[in-house]
PDB file of N, CA and C in Angstrom:
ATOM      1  N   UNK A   1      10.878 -18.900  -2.431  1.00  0.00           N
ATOM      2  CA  UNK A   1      11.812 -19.098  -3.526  1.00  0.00           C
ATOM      3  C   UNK A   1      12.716 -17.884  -3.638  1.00  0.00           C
ATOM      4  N   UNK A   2      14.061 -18.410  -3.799  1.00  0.00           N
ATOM      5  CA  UNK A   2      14.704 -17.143  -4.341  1.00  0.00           C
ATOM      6  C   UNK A   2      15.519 -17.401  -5.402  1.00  0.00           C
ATOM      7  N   UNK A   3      15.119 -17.345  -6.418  1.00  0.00           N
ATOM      8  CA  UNK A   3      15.604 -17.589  -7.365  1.00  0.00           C
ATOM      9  C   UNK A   3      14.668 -18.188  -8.649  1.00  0.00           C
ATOM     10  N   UNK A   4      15.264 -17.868 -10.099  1.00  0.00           N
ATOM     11  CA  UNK A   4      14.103 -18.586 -11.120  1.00  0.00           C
ATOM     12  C   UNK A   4      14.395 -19.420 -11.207  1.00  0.00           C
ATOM     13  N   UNK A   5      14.964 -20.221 -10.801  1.00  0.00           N
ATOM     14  CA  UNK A   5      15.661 -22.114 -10.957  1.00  0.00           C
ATOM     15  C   UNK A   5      14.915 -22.927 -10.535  1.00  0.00           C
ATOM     16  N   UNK A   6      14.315 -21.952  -9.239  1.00  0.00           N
ATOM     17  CA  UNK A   6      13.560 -22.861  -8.351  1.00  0.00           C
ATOM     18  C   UNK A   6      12.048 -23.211  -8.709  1.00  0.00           C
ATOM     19  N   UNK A   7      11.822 -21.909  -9.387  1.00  0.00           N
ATOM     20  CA  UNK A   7      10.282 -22.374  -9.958  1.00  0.00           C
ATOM     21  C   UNK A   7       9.028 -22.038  -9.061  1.00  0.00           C
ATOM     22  N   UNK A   8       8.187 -21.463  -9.866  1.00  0.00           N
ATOM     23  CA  UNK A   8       6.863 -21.563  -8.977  1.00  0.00           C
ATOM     24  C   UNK A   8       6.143 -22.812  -8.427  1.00  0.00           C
ATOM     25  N   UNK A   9       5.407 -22.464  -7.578  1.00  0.00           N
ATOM     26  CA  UNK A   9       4.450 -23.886  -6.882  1.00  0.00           C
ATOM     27  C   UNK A   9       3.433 -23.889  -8.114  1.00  0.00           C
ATOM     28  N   UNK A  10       3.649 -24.705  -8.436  1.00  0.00           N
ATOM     29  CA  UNK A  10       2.475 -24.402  -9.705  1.00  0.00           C
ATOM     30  C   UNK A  10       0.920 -25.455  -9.425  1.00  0.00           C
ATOM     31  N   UNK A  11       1.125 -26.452  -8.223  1.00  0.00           N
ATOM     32  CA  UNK A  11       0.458 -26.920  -7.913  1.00  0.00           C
ATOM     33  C   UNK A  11      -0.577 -26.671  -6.747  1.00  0.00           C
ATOM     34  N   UNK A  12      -0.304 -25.433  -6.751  1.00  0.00           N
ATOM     35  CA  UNK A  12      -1.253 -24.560  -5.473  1.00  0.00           C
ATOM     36  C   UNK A  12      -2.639 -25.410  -5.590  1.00  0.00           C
ATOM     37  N   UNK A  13      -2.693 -25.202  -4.093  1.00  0.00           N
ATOM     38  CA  UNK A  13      -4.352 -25.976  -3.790  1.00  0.00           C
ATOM     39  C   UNK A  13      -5.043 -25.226  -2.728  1.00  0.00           C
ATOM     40  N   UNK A  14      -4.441 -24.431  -2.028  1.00  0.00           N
ATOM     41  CA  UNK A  14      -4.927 -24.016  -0.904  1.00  0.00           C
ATOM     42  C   UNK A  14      -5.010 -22.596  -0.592  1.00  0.00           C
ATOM     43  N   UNK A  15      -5.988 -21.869   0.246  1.00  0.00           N
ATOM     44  CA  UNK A  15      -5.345 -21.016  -0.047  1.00  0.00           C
ATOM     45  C   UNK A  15      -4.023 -19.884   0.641  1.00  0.00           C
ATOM     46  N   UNK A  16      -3.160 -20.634   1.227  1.00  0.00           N
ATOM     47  CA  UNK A  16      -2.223 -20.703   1.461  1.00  0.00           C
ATOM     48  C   UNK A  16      -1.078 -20.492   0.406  1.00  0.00           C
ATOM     49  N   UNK A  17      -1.229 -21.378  -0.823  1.00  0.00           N
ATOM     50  CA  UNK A  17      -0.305 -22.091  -1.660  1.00  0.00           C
ATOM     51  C   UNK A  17      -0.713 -20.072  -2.671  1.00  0.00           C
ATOM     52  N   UNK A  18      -1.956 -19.945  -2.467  1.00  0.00           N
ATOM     53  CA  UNK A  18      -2.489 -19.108  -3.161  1.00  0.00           C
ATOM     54  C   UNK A  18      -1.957 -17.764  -3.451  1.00  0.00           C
ATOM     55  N   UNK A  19      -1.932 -17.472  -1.581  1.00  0.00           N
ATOM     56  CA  UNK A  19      -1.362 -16.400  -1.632  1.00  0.00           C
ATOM     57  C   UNK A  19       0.143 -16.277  -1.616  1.00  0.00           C
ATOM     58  N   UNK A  20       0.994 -17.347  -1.275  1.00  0.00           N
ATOM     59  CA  UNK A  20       2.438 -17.894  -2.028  1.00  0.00           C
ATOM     60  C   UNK A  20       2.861 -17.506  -3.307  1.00  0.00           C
ATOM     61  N   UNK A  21       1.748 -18.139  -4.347  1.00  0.00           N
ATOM     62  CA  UNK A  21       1.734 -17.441  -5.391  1.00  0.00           C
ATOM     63  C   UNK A  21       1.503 -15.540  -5.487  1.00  0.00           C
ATOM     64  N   UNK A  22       0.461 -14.988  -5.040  1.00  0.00           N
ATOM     65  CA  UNK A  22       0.428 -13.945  -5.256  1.00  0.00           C
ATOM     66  C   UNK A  22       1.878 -12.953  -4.560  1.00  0.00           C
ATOM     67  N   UNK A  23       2.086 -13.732  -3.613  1.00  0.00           N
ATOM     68  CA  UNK A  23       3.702 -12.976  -3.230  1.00  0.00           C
ATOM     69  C   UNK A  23       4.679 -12.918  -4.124  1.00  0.00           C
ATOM     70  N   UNK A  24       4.765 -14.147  -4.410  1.00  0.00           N
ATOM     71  CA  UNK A  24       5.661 -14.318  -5.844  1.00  0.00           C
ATOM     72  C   UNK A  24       5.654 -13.008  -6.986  1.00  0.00           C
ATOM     73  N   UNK A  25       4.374 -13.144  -7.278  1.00  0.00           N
ATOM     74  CA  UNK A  25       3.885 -12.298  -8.785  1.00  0.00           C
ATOM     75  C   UNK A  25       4.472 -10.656  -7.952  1.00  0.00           C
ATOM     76  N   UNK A  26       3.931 -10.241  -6.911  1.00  0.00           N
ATOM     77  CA  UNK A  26       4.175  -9.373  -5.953  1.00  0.00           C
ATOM     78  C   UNK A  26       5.604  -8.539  -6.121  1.00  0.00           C
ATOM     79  N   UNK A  27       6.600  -9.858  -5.711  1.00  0.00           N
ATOM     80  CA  UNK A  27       7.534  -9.561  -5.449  1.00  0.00           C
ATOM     81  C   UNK A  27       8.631  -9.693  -7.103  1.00  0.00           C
ATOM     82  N   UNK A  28       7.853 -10.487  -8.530  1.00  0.00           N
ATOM     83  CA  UNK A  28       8.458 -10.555 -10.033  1.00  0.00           C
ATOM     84  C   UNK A  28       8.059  -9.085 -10.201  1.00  0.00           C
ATOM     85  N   UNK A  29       7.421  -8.533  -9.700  1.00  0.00           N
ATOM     86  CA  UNK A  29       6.909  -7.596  -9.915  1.00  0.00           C
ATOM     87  C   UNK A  29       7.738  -6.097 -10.121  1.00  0.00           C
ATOM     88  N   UNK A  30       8.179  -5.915  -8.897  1.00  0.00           N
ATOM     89  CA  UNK A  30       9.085  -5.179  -8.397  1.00  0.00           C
ATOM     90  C   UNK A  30      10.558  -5.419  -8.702  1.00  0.00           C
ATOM     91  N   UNK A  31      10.849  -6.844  -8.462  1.00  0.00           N
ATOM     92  CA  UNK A  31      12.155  -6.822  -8.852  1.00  0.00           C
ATOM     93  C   UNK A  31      12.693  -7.725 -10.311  1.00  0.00           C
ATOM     94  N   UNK A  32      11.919  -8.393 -10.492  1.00  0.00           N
ATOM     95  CA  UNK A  32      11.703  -9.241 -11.814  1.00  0.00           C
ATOM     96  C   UNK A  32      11.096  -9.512 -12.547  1.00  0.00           C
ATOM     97  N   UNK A  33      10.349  -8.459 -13.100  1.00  0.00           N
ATOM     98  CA  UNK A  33       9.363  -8.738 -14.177  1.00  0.00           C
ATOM     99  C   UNK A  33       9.472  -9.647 -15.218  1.00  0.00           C
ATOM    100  N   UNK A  34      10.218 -10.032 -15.826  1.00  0.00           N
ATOM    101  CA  UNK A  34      10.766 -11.114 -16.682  1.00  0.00           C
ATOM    102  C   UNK A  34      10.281 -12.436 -16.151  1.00  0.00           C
ATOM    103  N   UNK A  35      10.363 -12.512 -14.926  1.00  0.00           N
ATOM    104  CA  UNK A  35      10.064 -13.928 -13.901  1.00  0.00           C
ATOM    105  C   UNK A  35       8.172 -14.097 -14.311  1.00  0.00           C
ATOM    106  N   UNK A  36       7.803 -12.967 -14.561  1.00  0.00           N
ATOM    107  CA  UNK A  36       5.928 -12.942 -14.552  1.00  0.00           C
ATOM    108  C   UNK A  36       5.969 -14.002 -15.939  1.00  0.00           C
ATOM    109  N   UNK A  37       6.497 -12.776 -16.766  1.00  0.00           N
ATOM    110  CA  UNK A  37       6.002 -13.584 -18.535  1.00  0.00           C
ATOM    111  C   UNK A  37       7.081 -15.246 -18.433  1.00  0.00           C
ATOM    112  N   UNK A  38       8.067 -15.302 -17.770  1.00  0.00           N
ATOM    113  CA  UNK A  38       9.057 -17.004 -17.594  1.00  0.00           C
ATOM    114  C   UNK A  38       7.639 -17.910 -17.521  1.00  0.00           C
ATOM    115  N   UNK A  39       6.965 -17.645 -16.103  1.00  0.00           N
ATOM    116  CA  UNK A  39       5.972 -18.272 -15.334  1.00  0.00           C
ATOM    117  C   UNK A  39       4.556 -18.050 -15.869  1.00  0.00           C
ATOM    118  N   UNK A  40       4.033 -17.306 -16.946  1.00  0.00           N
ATOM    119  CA  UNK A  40       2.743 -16.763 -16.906  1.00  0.00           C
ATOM    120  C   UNK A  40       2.229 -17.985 -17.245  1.00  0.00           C
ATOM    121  N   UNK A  41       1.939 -18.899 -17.203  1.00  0.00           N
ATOM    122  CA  UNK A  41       1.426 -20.174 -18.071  1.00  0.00           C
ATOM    123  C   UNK A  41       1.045 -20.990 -16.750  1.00  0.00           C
ATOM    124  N   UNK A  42       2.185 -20.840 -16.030  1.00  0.00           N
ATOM    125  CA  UNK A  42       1.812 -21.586 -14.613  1.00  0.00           C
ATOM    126  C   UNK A  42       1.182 -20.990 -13.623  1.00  0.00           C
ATOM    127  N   UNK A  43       1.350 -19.606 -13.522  1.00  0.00           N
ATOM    128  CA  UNK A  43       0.412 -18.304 -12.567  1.00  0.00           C
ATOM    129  C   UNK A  43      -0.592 -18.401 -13.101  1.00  0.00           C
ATOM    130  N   UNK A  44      -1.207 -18.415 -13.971  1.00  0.00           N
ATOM    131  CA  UNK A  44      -1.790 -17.830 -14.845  1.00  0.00           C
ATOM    132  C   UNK A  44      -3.365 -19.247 -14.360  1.00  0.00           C
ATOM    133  N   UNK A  45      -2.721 -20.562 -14.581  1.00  0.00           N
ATOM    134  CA  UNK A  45      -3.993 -21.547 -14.149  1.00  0.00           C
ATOM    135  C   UNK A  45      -3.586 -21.277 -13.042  1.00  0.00           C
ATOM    136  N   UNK A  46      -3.133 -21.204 -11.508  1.00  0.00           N
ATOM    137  CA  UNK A  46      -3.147 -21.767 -10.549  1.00  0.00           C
ATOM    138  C   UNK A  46      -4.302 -20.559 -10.190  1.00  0.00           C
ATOM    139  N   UNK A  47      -4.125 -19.169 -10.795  1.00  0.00           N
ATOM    140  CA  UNK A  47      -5.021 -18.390 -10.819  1.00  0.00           C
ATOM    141  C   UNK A  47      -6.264 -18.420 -10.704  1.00  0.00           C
ATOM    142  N   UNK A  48      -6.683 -18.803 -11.739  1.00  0.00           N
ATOM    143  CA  UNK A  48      -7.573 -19.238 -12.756  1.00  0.00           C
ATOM    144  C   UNK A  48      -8.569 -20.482 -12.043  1.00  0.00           C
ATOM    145  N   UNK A  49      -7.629 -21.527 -11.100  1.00  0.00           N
ATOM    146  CA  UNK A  49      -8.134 -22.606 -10.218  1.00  0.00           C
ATOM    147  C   UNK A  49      -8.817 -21.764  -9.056  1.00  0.00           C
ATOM    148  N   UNK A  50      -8.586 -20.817  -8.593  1.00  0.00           N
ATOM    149  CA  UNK A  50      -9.152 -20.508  -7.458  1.00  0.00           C
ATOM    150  C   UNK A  50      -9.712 -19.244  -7.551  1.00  0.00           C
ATOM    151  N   UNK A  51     -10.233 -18.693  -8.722  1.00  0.00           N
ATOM    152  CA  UNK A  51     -10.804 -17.689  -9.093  1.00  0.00           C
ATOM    153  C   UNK A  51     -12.346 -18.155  -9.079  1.00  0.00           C
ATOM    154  N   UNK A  52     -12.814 -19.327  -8.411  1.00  0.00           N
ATOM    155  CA  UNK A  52     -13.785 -19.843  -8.386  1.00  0.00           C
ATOM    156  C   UNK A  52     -14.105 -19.736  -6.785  1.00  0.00           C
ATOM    157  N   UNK A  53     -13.928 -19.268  -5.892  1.00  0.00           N
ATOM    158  CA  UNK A  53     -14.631 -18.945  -4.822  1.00  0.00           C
ATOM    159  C   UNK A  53     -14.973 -18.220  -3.944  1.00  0.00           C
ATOM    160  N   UNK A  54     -16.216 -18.576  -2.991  1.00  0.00           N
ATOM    161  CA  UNK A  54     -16.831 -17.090  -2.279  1.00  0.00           C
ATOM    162  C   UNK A  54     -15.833 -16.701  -1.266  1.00  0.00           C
ATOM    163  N   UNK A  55     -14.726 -17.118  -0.919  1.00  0.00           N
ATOM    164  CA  UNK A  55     -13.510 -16.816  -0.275  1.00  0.00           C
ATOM    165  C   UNK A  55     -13.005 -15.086  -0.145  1.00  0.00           C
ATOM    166  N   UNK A  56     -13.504 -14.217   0.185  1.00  0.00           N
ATOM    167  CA  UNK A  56     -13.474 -12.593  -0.446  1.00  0.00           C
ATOM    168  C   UNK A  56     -11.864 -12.735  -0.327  1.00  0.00           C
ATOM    169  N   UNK A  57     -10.808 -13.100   0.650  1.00  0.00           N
ATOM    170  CA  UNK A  57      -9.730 -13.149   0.672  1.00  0.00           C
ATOM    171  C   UNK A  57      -8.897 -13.802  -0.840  1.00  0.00           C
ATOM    172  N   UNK A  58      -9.515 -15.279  -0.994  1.00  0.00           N
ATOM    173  CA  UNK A  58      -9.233 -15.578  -2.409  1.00  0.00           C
ATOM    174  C   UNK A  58      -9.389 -14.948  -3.233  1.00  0.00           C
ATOM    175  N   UNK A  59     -10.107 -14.210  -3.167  1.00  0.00           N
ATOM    176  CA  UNK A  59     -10.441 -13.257  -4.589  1.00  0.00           C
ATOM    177  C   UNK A  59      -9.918 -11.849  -4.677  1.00  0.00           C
ATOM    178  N   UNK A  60      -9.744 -11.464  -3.233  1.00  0.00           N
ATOM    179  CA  UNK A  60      -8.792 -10.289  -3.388  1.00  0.00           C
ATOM    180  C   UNK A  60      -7.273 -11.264  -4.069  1.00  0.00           C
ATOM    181  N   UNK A  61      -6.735 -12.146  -3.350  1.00  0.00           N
ATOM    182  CA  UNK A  61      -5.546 -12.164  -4.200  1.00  0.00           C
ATOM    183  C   UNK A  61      -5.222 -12.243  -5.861  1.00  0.00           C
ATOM    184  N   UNK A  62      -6.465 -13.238  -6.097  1.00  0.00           N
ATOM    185  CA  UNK A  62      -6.061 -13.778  -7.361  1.00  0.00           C
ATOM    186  C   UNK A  62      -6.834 -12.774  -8.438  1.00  0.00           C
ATOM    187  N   UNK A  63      -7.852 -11.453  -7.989  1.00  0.00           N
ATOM    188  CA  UNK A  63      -7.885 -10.469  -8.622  1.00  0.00           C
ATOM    189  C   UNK A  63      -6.561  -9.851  -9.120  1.00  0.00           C
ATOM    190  N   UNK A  64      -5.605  -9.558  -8.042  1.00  0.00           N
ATOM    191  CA  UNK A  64      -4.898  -8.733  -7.665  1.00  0.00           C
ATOM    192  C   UNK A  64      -3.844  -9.559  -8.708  1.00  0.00           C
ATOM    193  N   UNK A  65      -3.879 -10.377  -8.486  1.00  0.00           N
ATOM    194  CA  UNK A  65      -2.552 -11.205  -9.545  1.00  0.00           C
ATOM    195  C   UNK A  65      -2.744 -11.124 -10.807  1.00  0.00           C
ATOM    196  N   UNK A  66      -4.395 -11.157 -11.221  1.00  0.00           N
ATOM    197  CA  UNK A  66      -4.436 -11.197 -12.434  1.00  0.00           C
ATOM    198  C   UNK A  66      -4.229  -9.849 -13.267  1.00  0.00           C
ATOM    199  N   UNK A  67      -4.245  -8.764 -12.097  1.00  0.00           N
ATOM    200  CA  UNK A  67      -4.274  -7.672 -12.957  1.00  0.00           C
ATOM    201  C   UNK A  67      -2.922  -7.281 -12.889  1.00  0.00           C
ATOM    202  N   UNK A  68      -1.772  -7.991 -12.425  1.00  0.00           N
ATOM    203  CA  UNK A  68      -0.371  -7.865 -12.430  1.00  0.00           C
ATOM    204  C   UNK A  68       0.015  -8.349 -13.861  1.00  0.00           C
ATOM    205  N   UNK A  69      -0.333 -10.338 -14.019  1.00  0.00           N
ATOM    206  CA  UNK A  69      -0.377 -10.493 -15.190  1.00  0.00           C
ATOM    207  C   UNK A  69      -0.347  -9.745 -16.671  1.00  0.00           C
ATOM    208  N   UNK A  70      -1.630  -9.122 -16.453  1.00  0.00           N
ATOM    209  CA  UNK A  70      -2.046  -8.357 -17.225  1.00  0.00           C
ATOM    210  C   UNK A  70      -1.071  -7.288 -17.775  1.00  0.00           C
ATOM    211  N   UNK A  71      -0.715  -6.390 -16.471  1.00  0.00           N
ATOM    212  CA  UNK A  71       0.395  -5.483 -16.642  1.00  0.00           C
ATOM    213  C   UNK A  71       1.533  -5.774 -17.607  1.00  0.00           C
ATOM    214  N   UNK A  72       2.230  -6.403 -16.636  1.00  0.00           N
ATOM    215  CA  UNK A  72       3.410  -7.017 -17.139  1.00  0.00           C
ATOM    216  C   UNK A  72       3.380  -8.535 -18.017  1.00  0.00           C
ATOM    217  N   UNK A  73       2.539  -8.807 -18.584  1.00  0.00           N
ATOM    218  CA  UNK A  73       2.769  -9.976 -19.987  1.00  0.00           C
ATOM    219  C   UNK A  73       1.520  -9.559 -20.995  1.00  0.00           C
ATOM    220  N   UNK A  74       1.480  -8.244 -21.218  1.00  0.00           N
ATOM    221  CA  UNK A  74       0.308  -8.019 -22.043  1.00  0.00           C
ATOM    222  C   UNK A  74       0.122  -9.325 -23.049  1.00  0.00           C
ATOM    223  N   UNK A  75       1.376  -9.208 -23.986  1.00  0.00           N
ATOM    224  CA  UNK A  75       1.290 -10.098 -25.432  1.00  0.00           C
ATOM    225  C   UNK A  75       1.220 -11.649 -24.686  1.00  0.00           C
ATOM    226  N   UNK A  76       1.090 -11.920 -23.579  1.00  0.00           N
ATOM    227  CA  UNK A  76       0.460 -13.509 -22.999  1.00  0.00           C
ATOM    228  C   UNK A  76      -0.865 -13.396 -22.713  1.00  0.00           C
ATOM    229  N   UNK A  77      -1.436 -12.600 -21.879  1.00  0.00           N
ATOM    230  CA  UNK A  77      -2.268 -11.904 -21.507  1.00  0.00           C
ATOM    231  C   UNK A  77      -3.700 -12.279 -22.476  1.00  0.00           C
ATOM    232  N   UNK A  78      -3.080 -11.655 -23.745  1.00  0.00           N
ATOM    233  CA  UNK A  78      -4.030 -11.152 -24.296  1.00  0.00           C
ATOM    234  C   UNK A  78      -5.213 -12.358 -25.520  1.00  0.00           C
ATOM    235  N   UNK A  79      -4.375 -13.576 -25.192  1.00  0.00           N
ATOM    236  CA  UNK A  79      -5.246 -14.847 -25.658  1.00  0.00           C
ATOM    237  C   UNK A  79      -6.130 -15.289 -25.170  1.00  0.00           C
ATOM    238  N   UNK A  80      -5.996 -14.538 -23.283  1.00  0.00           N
ATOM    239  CA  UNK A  80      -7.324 -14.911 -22.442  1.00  0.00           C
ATOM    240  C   UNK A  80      -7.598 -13.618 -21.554  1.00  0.00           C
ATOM    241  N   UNK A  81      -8.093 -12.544 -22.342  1.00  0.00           N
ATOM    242  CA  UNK A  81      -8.561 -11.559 -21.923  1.00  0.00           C
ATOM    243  C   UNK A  81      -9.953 -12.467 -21.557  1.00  0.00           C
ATOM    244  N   UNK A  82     -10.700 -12.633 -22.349  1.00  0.00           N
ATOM    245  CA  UNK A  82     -12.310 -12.896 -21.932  1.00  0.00           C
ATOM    246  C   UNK A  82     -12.527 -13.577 -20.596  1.00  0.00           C
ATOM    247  N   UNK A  83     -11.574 -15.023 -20.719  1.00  0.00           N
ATOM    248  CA  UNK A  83     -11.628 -15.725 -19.878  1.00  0.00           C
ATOM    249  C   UNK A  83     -11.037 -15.109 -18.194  1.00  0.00           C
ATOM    250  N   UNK A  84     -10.258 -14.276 -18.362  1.00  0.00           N
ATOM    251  CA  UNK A  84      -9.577 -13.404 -16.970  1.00  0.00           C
ATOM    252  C   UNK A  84     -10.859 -12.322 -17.106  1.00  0.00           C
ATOM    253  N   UNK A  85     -11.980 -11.969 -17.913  1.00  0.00           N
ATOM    254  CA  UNK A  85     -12.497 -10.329 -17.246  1.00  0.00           C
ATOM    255  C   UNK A  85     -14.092 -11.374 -16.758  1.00  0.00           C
ATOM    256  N   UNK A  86     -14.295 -12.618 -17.384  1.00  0.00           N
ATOM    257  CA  UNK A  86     -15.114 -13.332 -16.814  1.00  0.00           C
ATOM    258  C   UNK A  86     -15.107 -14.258 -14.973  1.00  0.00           C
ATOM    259  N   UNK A  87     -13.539 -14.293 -15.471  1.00  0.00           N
ATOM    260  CA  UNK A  87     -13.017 -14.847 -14.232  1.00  0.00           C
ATOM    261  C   UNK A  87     -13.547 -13.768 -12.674  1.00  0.00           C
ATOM    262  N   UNK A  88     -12.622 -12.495 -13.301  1.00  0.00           N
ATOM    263  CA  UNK A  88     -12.763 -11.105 -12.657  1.00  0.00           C
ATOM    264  C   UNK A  88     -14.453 -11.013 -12.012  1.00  0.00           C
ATOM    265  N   UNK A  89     -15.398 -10.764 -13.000  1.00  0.00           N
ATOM    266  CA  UNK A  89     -16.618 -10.779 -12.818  1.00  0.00           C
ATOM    267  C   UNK A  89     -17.546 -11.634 -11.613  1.00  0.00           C
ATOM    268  N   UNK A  90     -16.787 -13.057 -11.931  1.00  0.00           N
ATOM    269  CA  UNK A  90     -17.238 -13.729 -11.247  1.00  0.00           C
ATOM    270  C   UNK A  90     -16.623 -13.399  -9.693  1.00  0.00           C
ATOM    271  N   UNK A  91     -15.713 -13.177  -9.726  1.00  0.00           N
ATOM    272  CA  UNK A  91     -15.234 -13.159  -8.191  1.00  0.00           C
ATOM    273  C   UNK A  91     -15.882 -11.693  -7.461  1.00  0.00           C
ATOM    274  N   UNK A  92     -15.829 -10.666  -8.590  1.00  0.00           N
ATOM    275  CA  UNK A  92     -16.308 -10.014  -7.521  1.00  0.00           C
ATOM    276  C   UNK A  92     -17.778 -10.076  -7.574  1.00  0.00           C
ATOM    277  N   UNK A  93     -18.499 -10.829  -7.831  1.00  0.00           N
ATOM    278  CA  UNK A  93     -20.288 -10.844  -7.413  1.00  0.00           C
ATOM    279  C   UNK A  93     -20.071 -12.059  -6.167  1.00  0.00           C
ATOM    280  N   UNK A  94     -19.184 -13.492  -6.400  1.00  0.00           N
ATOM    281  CA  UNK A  94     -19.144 -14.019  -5.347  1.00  0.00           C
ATOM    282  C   UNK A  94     -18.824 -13.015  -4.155  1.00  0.00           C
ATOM    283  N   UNK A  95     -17.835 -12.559  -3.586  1.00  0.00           N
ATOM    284  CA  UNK A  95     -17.379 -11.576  -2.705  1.00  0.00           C
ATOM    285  C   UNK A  95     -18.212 -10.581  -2.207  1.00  0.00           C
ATOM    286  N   UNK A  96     -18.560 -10.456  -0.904  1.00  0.00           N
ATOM    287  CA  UNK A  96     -18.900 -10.151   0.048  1.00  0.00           C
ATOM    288  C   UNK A  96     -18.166  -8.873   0.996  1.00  0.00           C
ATOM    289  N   UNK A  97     -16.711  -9.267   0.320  1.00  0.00           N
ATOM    290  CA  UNK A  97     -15.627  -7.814   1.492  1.00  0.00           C
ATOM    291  C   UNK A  97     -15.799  -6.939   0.569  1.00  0.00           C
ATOM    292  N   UNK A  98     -15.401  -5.727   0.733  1.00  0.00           N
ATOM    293  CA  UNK A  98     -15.000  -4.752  -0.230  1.00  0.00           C
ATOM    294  C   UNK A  98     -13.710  -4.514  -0.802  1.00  0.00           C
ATOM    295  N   UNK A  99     -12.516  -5.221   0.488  1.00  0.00           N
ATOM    296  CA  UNK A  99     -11.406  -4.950  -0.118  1.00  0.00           C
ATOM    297  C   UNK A  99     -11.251  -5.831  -1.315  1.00  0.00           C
ATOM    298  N   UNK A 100     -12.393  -7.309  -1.221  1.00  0.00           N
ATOM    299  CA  UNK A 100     -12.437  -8.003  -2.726  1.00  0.00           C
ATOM    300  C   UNK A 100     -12.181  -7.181  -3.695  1.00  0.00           C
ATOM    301  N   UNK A 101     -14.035  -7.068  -3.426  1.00  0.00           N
ATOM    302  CA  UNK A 101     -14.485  -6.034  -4.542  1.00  0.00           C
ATOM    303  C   UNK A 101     -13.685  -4.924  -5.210  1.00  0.00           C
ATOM    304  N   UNK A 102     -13.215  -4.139  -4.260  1.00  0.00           N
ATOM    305  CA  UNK A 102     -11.883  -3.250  -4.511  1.00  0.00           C
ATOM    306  C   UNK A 102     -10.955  -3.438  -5.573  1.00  0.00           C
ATOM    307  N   UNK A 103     -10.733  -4.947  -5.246  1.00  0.00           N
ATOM    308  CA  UNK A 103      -9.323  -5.558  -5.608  1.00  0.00           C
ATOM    309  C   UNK A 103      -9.693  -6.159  -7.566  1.00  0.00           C
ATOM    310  N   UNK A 104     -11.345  -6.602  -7.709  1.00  0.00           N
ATOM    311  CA  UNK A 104     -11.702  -7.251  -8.452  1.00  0.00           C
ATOM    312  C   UNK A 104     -11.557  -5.612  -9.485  1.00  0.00           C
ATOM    313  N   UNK A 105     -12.100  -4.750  -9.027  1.00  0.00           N
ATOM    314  CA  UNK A 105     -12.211  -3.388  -9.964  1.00  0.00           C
ATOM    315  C   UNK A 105     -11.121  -2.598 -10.429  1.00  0.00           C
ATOM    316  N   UNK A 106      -9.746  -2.816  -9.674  1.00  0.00           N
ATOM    317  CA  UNK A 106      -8.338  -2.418  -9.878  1.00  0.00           C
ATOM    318  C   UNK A 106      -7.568  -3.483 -10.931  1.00  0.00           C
ATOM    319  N   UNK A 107      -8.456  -4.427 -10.921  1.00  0.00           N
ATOM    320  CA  UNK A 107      -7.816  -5.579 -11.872  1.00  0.00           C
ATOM    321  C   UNK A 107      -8.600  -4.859 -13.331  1.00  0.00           C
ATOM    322  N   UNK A 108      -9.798  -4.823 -13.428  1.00  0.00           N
ATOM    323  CA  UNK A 108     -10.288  -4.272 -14.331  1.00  0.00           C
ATOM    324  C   UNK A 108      -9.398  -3.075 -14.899  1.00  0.00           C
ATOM    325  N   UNK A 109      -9.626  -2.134 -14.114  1.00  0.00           N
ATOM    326  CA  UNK A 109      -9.081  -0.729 -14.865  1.00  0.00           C
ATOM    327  C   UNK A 109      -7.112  -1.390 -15.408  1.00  0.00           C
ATOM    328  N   UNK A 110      -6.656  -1.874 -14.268  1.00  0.00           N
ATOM    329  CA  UNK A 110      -5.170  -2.490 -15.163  1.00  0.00           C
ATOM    330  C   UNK A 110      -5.618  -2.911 -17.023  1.00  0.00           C
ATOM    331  N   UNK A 111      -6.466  -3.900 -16.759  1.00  0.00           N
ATOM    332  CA  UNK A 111      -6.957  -4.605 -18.280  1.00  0.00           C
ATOM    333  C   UNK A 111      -7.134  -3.497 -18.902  1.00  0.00           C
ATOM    334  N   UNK A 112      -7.920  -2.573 -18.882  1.00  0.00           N
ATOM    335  CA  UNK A 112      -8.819  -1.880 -19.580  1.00  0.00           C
ATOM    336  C   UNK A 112      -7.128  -0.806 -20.286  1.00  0.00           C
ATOM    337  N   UNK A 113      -6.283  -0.278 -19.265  1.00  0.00           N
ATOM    338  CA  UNK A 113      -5.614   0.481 -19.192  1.00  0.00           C
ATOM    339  C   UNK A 113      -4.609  -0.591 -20.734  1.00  0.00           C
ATOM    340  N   UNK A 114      -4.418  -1.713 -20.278  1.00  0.00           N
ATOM    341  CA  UNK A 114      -3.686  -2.178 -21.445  1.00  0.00           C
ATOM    342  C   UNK A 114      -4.108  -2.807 -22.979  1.00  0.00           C
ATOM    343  N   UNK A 115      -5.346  -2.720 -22.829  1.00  0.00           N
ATOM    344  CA  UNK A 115      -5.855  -3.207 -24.167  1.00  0.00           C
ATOM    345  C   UNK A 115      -7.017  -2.146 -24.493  1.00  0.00           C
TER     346      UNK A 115
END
């Protein structure tokens, strides 16, 4: 996508679609933060959908996204803290890599850093 017209995949299924998304957030990141909090509603489940597996790759991304979220849409953010540090939790005990694990504990300290 280049552009906010075009819209996120909000129907991610794969994890392909997954890390699509996390490029996205990646790249609102750096150059469009505004694009995170536009979209946080739709990042935010597609997240949330695949924060459910032993995938260590899945879970490095959608750690990694959530603690972008976090960053940049605190006041969205912050209606599902529990549900994102449970989410968090869970992925990194599923996970097996370290760069998961890594990724699951950098999401943490982001949270922790904003609330």
């Amino acid at each position: 996508l280049t552009s906010l017209d075009s819209g996120p995949k909000i129907f991610a299924s794969t994890p392909h679609d997954i890390k699509y998304i996390t490029t996205r957030i990646r790249f609102c990141r750096n150059s469009c933060p505004v694009a995170i909090q536009f979209y946080f509603d739709d990042y935010f489940k597609v997240i949330l959908k695949h924060a459910t597996t032993t995938d260590g790759q899945m879970n490095r991304n959608c750690s990694y996204a959530l603690g972008i979220l976090a960053d940049k849409a605190p006041e969205q953010f912050l209606p599902h803290l529990g549900t994102a540090m449970m989410a968090v939790k869970m992925m990194y005990e599923a996970s097996d890599a370290d760069d998961a694990k890594e990724n699951c504990i950098a999401c943490l300290c982001r949270i922790i850093e904003k609330f």
